[in-house]
Protein backbone atom coordinates (compact mmCIF):
# COMPACT_ATOMS: atom_id res chain seq x y z
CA UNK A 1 -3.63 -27.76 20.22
CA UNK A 2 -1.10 -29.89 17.81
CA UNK A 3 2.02 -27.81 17.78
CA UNK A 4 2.87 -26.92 13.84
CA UNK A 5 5.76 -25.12 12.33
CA UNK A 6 3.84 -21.94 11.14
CA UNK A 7 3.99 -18.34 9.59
CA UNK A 8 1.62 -15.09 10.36
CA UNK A 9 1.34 -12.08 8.45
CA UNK A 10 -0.30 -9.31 9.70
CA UNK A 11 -1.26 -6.52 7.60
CA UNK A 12 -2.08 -3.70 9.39
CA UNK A 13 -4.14 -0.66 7.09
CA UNK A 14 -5.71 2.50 7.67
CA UNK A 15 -9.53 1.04 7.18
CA UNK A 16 -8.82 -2.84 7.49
CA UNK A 17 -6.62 -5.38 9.56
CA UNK A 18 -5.78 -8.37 7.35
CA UNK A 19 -4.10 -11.71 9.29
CA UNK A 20 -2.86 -14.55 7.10
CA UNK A 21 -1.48 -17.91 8.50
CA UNK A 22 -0.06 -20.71 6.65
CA UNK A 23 1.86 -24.55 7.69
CA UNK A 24 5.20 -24.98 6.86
CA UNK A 25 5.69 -27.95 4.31
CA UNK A 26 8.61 -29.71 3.57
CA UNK A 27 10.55 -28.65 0.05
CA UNK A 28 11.58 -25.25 -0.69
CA UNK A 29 8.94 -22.40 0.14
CA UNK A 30 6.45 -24.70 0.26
CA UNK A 31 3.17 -23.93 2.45
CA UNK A 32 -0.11 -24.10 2.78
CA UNK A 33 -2.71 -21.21 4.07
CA UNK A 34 -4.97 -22.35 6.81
CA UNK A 35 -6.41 -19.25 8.10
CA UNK A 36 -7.05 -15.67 7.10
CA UNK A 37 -9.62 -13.39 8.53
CA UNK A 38 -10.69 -9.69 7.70
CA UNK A 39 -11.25 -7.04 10.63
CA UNK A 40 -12.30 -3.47 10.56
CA UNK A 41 -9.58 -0.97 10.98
CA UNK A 42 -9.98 2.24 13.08
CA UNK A 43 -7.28 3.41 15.38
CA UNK A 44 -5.20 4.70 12.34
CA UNK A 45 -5.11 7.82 10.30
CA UNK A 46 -3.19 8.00 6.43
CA UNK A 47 -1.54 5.08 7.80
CA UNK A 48 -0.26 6.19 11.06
CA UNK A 49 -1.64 4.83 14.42
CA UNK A 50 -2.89 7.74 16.69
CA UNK A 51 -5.25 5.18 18.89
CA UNK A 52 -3.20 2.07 20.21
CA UNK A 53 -6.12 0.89 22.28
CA UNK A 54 -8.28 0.53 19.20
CA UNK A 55 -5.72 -1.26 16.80
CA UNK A 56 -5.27 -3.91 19.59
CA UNK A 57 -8.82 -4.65 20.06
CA UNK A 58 -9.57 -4.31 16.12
CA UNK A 59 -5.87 -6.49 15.49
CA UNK A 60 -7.22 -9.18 18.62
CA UNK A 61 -10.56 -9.77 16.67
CA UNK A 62 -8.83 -10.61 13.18
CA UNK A 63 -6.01 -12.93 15.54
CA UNK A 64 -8.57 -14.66 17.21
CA UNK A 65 -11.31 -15.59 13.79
CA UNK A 66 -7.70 -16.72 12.41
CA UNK A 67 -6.99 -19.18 15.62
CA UNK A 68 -10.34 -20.39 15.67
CA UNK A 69 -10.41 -21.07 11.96
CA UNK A 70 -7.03 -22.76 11.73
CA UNK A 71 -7.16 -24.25 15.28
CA UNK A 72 -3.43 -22.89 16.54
CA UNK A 73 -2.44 -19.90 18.47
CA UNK A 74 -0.41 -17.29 17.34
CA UNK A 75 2.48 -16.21 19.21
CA UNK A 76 5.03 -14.89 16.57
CA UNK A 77 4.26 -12.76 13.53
CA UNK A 78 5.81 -10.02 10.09
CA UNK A 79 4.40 -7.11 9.99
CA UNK A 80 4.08 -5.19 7.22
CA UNK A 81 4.60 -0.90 7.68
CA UNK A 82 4.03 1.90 5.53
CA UNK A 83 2.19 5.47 6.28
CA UNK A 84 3.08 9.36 5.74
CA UNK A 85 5.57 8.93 7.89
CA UNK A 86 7.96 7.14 5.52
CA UNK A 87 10.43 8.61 4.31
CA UNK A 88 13.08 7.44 1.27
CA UNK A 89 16.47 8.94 1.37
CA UNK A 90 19.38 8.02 -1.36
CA UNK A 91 22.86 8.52 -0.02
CA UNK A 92 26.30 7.81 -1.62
CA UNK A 93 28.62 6.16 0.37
CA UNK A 94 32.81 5.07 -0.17
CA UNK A 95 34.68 2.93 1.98
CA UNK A 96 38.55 2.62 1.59
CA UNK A 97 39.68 -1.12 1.44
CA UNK A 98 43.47 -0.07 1.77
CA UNK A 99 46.69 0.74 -0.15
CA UNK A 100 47.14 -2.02 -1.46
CA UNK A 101 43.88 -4.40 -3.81
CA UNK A 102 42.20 -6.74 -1.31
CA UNK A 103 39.13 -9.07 -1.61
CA UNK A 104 35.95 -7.23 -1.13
CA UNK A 105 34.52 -8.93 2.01
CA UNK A 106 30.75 -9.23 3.52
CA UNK A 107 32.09 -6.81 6.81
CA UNK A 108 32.58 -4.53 3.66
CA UNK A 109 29.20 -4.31 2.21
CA UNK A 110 28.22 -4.16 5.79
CA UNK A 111 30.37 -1.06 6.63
CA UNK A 112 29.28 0.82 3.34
CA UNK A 113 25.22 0.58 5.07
CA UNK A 114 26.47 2.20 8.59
CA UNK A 115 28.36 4.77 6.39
CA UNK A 116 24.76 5.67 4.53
CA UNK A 117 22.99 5.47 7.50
CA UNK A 118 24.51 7.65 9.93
CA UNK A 119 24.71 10.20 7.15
CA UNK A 120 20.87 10.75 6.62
CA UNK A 121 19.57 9.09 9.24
CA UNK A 122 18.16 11.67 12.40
CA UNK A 123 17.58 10.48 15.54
CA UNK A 124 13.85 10.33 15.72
CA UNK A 125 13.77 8.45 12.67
CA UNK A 126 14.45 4.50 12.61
CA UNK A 127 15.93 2.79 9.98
CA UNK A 128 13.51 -0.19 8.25
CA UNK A 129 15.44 -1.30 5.10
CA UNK A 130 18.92 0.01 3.89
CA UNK A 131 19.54 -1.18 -0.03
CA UNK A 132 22.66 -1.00 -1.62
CA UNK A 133 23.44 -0.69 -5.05
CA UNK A 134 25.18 0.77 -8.09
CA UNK A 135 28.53 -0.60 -6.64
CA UNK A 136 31.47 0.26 -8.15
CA UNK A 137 34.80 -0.44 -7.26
CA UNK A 138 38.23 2.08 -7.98
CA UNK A 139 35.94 4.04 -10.52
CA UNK A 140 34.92 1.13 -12.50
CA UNK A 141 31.49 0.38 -14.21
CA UNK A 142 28.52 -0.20 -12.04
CA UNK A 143 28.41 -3.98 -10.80
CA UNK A 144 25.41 -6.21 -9.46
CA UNK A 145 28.06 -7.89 -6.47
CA UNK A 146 30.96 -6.50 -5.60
CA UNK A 147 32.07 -9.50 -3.07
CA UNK A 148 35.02 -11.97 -3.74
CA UNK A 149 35.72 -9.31 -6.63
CA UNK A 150 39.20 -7.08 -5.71
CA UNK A 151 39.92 -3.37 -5.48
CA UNK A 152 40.78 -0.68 -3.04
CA UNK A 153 38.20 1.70 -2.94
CA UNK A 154 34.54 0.16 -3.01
CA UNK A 155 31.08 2.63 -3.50
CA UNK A 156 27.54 2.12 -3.66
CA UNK A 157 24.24 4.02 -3.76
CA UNK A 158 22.22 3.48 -0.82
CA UNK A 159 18.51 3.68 -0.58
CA UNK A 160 17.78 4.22 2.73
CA UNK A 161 13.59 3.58 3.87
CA UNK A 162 12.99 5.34 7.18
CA UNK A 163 10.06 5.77 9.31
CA UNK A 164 9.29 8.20 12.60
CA UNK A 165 10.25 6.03 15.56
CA UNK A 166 7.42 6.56 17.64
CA UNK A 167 4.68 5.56 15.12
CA UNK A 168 6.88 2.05 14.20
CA UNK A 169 7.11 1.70 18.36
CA UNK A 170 2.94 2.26 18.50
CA UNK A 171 2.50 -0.70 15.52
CA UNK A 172 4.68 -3.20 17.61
CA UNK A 173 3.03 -2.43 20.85
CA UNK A 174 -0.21 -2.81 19.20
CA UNK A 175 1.12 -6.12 18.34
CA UNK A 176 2.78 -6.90 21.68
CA UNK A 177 -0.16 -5.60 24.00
CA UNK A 178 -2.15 -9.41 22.63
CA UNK A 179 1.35 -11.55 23.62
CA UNK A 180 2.45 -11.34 20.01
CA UNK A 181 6.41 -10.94 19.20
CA UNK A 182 7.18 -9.38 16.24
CA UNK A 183 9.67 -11.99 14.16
CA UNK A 184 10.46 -9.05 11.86
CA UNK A 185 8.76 -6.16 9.90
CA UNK A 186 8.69 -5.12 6.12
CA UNK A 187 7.94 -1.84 3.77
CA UNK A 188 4.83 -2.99 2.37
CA UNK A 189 5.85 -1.87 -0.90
CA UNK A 190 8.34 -4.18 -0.91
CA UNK A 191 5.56 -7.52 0.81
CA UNK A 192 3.23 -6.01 -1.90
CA UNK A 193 5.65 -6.35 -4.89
CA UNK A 194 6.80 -9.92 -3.70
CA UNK A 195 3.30 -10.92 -4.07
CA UNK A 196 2.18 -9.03 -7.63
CA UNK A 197 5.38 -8.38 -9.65
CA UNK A 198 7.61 -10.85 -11.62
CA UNK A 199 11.56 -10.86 -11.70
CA UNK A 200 11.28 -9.45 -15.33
CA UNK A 201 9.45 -6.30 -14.25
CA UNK A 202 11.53 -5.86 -11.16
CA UNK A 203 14.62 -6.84 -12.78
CA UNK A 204 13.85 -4.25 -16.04
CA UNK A 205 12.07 -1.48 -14.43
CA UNK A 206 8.81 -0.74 -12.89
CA UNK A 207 6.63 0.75 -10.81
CA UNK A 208 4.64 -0.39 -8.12
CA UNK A 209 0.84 1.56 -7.11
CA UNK A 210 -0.41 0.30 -3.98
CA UNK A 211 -3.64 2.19 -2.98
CA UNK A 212 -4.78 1.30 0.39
CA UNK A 213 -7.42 2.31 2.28
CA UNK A 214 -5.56 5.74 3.30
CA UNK A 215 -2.54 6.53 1.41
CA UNK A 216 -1.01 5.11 -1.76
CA UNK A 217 2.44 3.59 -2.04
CA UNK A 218 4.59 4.42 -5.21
CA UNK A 219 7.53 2.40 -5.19
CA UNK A 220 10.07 1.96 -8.37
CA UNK A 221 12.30 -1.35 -8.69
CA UNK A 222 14.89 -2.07 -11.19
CA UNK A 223 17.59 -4.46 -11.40
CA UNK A 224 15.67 -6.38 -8.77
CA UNK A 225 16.34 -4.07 -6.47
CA UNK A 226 14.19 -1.28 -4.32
CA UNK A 227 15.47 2.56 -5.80
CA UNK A 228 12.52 4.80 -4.88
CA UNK A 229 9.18 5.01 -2.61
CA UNK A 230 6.90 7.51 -1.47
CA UNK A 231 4.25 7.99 -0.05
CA UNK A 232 0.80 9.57 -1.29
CA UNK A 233 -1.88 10.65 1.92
CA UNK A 234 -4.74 9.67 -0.74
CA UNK A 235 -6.86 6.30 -0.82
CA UNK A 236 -9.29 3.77 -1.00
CA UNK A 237 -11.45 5.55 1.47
CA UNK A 238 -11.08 9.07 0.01
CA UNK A 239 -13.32 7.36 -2.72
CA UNK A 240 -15.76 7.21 -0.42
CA UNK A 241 -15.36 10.19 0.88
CA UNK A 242 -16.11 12.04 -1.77
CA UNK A 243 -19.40 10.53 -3.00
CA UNK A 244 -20.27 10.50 0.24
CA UNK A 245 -19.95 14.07 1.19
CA UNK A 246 -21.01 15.56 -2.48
CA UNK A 247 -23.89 12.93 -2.74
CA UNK A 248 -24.73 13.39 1.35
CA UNK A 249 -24.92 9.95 2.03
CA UNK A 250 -23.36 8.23 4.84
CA UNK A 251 -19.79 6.41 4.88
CA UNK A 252 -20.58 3.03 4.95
CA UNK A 253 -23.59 3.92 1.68
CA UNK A 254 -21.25 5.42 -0.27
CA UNK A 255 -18.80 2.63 0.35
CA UNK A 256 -21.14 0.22 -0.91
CA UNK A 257 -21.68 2.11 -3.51
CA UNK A 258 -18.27 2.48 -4.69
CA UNK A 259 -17.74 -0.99 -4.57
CA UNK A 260 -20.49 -2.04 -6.61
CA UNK A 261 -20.40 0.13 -9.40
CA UNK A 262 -17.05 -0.90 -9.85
CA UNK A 263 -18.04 -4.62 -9.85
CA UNK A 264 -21.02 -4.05 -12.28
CA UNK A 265 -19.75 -1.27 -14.36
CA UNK A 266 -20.30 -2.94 -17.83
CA UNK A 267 -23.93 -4.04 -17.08
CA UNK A 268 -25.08 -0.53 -16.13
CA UNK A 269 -26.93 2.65 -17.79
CA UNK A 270 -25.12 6.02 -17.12
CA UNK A 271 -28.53 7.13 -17.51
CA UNK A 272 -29.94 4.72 -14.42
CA UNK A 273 -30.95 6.37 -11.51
CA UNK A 274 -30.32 4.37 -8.33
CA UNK A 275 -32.35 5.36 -4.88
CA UNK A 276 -30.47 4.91 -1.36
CA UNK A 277 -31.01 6.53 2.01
CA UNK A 278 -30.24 9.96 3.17
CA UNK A 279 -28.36 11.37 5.80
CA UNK A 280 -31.87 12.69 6.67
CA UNK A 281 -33.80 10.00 8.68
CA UNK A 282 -36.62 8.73 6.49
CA UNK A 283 -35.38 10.57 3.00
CA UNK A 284 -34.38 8.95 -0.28
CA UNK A 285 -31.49 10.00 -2.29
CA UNK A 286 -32.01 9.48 -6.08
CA UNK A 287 -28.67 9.49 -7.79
CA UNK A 288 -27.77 9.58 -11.70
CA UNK A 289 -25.18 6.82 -12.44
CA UNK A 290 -23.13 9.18 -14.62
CA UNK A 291 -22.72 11.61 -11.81
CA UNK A 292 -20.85 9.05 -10.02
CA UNK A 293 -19.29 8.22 -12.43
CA UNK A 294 -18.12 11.85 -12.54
CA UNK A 295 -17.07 11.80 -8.95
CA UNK A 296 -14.91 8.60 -9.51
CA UNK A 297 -13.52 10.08 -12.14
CA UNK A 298 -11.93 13.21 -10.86
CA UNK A 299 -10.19 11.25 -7.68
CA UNK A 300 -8.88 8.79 -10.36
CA UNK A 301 -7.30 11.48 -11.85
CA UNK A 302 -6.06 13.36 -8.83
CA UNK A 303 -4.39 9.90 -8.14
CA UNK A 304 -2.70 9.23 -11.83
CA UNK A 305 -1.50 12.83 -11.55
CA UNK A 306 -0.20 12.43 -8.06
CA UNK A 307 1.75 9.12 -9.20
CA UNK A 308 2.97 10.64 -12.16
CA UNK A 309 4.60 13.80 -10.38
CA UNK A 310 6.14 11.06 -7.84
CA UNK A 311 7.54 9.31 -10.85
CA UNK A 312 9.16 12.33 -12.86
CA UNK A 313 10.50 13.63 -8.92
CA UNK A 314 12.29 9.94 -8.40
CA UNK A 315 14.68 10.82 -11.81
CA UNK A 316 13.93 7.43 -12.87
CA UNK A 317 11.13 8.13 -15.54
CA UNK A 318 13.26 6.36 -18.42
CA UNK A 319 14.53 3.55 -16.21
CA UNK A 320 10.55 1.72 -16.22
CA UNK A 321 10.08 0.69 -19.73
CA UNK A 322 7.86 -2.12 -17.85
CA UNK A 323 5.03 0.53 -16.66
CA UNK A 324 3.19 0.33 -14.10
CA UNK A 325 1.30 -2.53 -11.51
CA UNK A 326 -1.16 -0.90 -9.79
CA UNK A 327 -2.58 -2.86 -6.64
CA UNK A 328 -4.58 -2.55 -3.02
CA UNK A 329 -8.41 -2.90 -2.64
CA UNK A 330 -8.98 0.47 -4.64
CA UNK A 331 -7.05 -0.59 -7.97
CA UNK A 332 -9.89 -2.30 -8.58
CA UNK A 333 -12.21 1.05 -9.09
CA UNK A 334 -13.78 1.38 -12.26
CA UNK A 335 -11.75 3.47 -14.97
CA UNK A 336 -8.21 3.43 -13.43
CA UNK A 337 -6.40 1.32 -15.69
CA UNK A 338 -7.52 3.23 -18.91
CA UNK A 339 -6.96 6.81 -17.62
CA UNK A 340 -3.53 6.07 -16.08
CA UNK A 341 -2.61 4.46 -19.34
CA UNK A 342 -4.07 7.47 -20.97
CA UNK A 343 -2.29 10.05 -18.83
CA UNK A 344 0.97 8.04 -18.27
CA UNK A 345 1.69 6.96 -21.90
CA UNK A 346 2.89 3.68 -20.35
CA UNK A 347 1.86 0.26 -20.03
CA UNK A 348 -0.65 -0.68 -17.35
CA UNK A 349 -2.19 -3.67 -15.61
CA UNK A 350 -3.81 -4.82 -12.04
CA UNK A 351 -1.64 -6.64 -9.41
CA UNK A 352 -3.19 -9.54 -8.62
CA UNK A 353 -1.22 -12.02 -6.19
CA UNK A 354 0.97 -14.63 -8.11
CA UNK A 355 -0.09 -18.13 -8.22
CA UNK A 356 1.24 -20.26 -5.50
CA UNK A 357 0.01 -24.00 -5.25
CA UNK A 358 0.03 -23.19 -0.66
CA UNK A 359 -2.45 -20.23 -1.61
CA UNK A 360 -6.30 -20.55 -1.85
CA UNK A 361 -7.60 -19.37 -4.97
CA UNK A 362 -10.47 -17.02 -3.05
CA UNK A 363 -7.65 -15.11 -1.46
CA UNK A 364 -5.23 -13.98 -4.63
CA UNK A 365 -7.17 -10.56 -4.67
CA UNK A 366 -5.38 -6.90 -5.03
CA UNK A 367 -6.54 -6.23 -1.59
CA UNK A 368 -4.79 -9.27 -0.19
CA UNK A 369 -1.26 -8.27 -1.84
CA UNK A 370 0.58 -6.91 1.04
CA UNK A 371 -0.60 -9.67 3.57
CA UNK A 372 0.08 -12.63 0.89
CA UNK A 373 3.63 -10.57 0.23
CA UNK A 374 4.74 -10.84 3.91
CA UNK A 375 3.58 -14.36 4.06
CA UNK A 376 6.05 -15.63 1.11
CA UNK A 377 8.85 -13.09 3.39
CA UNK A 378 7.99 -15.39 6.36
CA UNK A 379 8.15 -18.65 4.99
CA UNK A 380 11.46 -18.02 3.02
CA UNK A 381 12.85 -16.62 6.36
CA UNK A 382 11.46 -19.37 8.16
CA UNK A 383 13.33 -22.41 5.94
CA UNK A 384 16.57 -19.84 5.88
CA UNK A 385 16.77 -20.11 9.67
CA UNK A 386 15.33 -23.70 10.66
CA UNK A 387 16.17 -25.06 7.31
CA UNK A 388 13.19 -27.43 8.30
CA UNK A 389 12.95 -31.15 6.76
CA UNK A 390 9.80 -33.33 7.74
CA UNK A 391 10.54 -37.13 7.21
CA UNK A 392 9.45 -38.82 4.33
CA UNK A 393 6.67 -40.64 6.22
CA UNK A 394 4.99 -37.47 7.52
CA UNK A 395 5.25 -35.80 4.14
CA UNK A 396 2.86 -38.69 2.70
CA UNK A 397 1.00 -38.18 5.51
CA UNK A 398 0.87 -34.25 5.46
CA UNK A 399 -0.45 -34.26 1.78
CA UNK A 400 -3.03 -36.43 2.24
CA UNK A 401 -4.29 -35.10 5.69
CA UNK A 402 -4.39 -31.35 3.63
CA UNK A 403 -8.08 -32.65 2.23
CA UNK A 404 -9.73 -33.41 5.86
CA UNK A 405 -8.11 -30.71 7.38
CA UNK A 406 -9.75 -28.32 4.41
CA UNK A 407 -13.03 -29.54 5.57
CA UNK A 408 -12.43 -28.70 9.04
CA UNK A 409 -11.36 -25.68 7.84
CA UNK A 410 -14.69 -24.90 6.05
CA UNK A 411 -17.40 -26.12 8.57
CA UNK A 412 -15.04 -23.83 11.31
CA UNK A 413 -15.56 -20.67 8.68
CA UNK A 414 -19.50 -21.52 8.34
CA UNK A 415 -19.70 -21.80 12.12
CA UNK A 416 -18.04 -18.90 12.47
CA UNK A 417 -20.14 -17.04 9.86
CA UNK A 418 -23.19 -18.29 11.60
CA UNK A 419 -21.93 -16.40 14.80
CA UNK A 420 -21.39 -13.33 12.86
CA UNK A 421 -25.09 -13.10 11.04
């Protein structure tokens, strides 16, 4: 295999495991994707591993359809986290500069994290992201950057994101146990809103709704910055649940189900009656569109309600005049957008992933937002630290080779595809 400079994300969710992997190209955050596979998820429960035997094999099947696809091998990859075991703390923190005014310093800002962390942090809790801000220095208005500015006493708000440490040391040995290292891991609110929100909504105020497969991830952002998350134990699949066990149908029916009545919810009758099989071997179940509908409806609104109590507990309910994204698989579910903008009395609209000329068109999908997220984290980490520059010569030769090695790309996927069905 040609050795490439390259980036993996690996996204890692309670009913799917999503691996994206793109070439670094010369020019600032530029890329292109050149693999990306889908694998069933099942060693993890409302986000939290509780079978690291099964996440390895189900995380080595999505690794491998991405090698084979993009012809590399993976050795290094981000990793997004996120579960019930995440907790968001907000500590406020003062470090004394001296007697006498003094430049504010980087070891400053530095000091005024360890302060906020070892006040709220316990010991079998690890520390994933520690954001500062609200800075103020000797009692003076809030500032954006305190450094190179001069003052005594310096103070910021801290928003500390915390998880359990076992459950973040069972998603890297998942990783590890397939000869992976682990370049760095993210909140995947945070990969998700890098991917779906713009600097106006982060910078103004707004709220982030990522509902994945098993929990849903409310995060707030304002003046660019991360100031709230929490974590709901509802989603995507408790959809399914429910029309599966009120309709008593199996899992993967009712899934399929779900999915398509979202897709096709303008073309059909309320009054249509759709037949599909019974848990009871040989039975048919006859089912009454609007009675789905009905099901739908009531976990939509156990969700909006949910969010909305997470929003008025944060204290930040007048700080979002920007509304709210909502994004994961599940935003897609028909009716969402209109009740939460009913219920919410605030602006709403579906995350999709940003356009990027290094993404593929077929992947900027709600679903995709977290993995696509920690992709853009990798690459800007990866030019911060190599602060790579291909020659002039082999960045003609780079752009024009992107065509041929698309169509490799594509006869690999139908191959692949063929193996499948």
């Amino acid at each position: 295999m040609k050795s490439r400079n390259i980036v993996t994300a690996i996204d890692i969710g309670t009913t799917k495991i999503y691996t994206i992997v793109a070439e670094i190209l010369p020019g600032e955050n530029e890329f292109q994707v050149i693999g990306h596979a889908v694998s069933i998820s099942k060693g993890l429960n409302n986000g939290v591993i509780v079978d690291v035997e099964k996440v390895t094999r189900d995380l080595e099947a999505s690794i491998k359809s991405v090698e084979y696809m993009a012809d590399i091998e993976i050795k290094n990859a981000y990793l997004g986290v996120a579960g019930k075991h995440i907790e968001s703390l907000i500590s406020h923190s003062v470090v004394v500069l001296g007697e006498n005014p003094r430049e504010i310093l980087e070891k400053d800002t530095k000091q005024l994290e360890e302060v906020a962390k070892n006040k709220v942090v316990p010991i079998d809790r690890k520390v994933i992201h520690k954001i500062l801000y609200n800075y103020r220095i000797d009692n003076s208005e809030v500032v954006k950057n305190p450094l190179g500015m001069v003052g005594m006493k310096l103070e910021a708000d801290a928003h500390i994101v915390t998880g359990v440490v076992n459950s973040i040391n069972a998603l890297m040995k998942s990783v590890n146990n397939i000869s992976i290292e682990v370049d760095d891991i993210l909140l995947e609110p945070l990969a998700s809103a890098k991917s779906v929100l713009t600097e106006t909504e982060k910078k103004l105020g707004t709220v982030l709704v990522d509902i994945g497969g098993g929990t849903t991830d409310v995060a707030i952002f304002k003046n660019e910055k991360l100031i709230y998350t929490s974590v709901l134990p509802v989603g995507g699949e408790h959809f399914t649940g429910d029309i599966a066990s009120i309709l008593n149908i199996e899992m993967k029916v009712a899934d399929r189900i779900k999915k398509e009545f979202s897709q096709f919810i303008n073309d059909i009758d309320m009054e249509d009656i759709i037949e599909v099989p019974s848990y009871t071997e040989g039975e048919i179940k006859k089912i009454k569109m609007s009675l789905l509908k009905e099901i739908i409806d009531l976990r939509i609104e156990d969700i909006v309600e949910h969010v909305s109590k997470k929003i008025e507990a944060s204290g930040y309910e007048d700080l979002i005049p920007n509304g709210i994204v909502f994004t994961g698989g599940s935003s897609k579910i028909a009716g969402l957008k209109e009740r939460a903008e009913e219920y919410l009395g605030k602006p709403v609209r579906l995350g999709v992933p940003r356009d990027h000329k290094g993404l593929l068109k077929e992947i900027q999908k709600p679903e995709n937002a977290t993995g696509i997220g920690l992709l853009l984290y990798g690459v800007e980490n990866y030019k911060k630290e190599k602060k790579m520059e291909l020659p002039k010569e082999e960045k003609i030769e780079t752009s024009q080779s992107m065509k041929k090695r698309s169509s490799i790309i594509i006869g690999r996927m139908k191959k692949w595809f063929d193996l499948l069905f």
